[in-house]
Protein backbone atom coordinates (compact mmCIF):
# COMPACT_ATOMS: atom_id res chain seq x y z
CA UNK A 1 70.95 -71.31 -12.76
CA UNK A 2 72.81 -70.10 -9.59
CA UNK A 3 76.19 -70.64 -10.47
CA UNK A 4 78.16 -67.29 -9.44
CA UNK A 5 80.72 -67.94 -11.72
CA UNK A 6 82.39 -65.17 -13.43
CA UNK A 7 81.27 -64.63 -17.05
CA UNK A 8 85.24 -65.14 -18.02
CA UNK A 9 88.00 -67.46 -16.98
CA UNK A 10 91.73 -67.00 -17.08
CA UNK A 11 93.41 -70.62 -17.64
CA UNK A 12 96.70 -70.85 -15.07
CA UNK A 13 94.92 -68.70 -12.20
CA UNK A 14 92.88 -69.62 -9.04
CA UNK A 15 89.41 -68.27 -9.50
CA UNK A 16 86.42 -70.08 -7.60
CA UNK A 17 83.35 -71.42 -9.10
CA UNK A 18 79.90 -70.80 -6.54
CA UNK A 19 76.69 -72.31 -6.58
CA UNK A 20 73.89 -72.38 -4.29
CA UNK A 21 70.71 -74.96 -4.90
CA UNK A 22 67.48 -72.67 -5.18
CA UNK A 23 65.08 -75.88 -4.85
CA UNK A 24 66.00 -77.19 -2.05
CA UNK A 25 67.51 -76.10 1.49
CA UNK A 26 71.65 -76.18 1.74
CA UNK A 27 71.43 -78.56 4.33
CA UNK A 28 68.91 -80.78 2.09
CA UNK A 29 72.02 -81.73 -0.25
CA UNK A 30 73.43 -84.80 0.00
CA UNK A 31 75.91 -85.38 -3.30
CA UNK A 32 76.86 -82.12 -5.67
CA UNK A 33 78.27 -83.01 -8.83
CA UNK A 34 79.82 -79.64 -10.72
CA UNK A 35 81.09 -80.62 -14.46
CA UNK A 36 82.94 -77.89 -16.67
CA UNK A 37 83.36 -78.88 -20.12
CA UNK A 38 85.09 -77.48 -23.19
CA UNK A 39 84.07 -78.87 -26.76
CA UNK A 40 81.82 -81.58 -25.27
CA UNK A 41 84.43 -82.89 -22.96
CA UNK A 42 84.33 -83.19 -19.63
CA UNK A 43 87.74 -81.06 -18.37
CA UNK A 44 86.79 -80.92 -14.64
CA UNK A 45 84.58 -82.42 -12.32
CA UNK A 46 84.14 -81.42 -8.78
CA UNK A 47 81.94 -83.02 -5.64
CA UNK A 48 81.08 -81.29 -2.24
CA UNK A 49 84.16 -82.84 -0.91
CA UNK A 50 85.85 -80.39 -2.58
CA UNK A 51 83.85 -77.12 -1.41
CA UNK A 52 83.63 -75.09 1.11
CA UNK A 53 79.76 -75.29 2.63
CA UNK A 54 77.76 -72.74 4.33
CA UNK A 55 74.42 -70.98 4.03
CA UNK A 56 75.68 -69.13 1.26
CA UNK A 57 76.32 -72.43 -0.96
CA UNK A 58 78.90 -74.43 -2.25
CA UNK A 59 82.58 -72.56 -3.07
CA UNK A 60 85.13 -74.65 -5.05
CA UNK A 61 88.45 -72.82 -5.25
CA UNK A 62 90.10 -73.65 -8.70
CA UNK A 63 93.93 -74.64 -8.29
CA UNK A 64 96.23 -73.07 -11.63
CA UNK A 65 96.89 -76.71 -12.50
CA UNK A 66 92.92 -77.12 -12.74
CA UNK A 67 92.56 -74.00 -14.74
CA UNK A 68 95.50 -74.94 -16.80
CA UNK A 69 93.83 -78.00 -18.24
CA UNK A 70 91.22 -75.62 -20.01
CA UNK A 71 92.12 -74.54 -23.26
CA UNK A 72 92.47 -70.34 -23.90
CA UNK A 73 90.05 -68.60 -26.16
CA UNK A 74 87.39 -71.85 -26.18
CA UNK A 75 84.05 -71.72 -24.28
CA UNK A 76 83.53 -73.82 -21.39
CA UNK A 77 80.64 -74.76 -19.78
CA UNK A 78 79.43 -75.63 -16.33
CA UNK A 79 76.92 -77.50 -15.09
CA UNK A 80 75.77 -78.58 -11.68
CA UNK A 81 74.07 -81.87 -10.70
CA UNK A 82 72.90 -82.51 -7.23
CA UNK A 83 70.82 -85.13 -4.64
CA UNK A 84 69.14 -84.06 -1.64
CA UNK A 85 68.71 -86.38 1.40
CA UNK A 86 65.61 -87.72 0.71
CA UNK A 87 66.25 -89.06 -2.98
CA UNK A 88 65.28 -86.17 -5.21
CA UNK A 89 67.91 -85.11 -7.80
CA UNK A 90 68.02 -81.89 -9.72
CA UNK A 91 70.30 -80.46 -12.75
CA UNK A 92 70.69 -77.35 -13.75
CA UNK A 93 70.87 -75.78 -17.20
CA UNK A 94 74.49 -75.07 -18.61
CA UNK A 95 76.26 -71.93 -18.02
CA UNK A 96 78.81 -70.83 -20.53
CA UNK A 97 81.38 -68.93 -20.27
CA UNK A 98 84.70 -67.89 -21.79
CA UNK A 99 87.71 -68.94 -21.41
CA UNK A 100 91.24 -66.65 -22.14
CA UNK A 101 94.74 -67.31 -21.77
CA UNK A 102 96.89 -66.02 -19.57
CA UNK A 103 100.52 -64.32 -19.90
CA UNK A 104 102.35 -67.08 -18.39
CA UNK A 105 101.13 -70.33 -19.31
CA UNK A 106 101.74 -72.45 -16.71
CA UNK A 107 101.97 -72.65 -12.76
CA UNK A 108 103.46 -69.17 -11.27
């Protein structure tokens, strides 16, 4: 899929989630819509306003109050949705990946 996201998650800490579009150019993207979800429901969504942008991709660094809203020990998912400049929009397939508590649950 492209999302550089690790393959675990520690709730309460300030990991970033990466993704760069392999269909289209970077500068091609219009609207980016990443959605992680836990249990079918939607826990955080993200747009390019939040991300850093360069030729590498799209960088959203994760806040502890953002990780703190997913739950320890359940799997999460991400997904990215996107629209390119001239009207063409893309998904990707779901990435999961786990979630685990940390020591200190809550903002440090």
């Amino acid at each position: 899929m492209g999302c550089k996201s690790a393959e675990k998650m520690a709730a309460w800490t300030t990991p970033s989630i990466r993704y760069k579009p392999s269909q289209v150019e970077m500068s091609e993207v219009e609207e980016i819509i990443v959605i992680v979800s836990q249990m079918g429901k939607r826990v955080l969504e993200l747009n390019k306003e939040g991300a850093a942008v360069s030729e590498d991709g799209f960088v959203w660094p994760l806040s502890q109050e953002e990780t703190g809203l997913l739950s320890g020990t359940v799997v999460a998912t991400i997904q990215v949705d996107y629209k390119t400049t001239s009207g063409l929009r893309y998904t990707t397939m779901p990435k999961s990946f786990d979630v685990v508590s940390s020591a200190v649950q809550g903002v440090i």
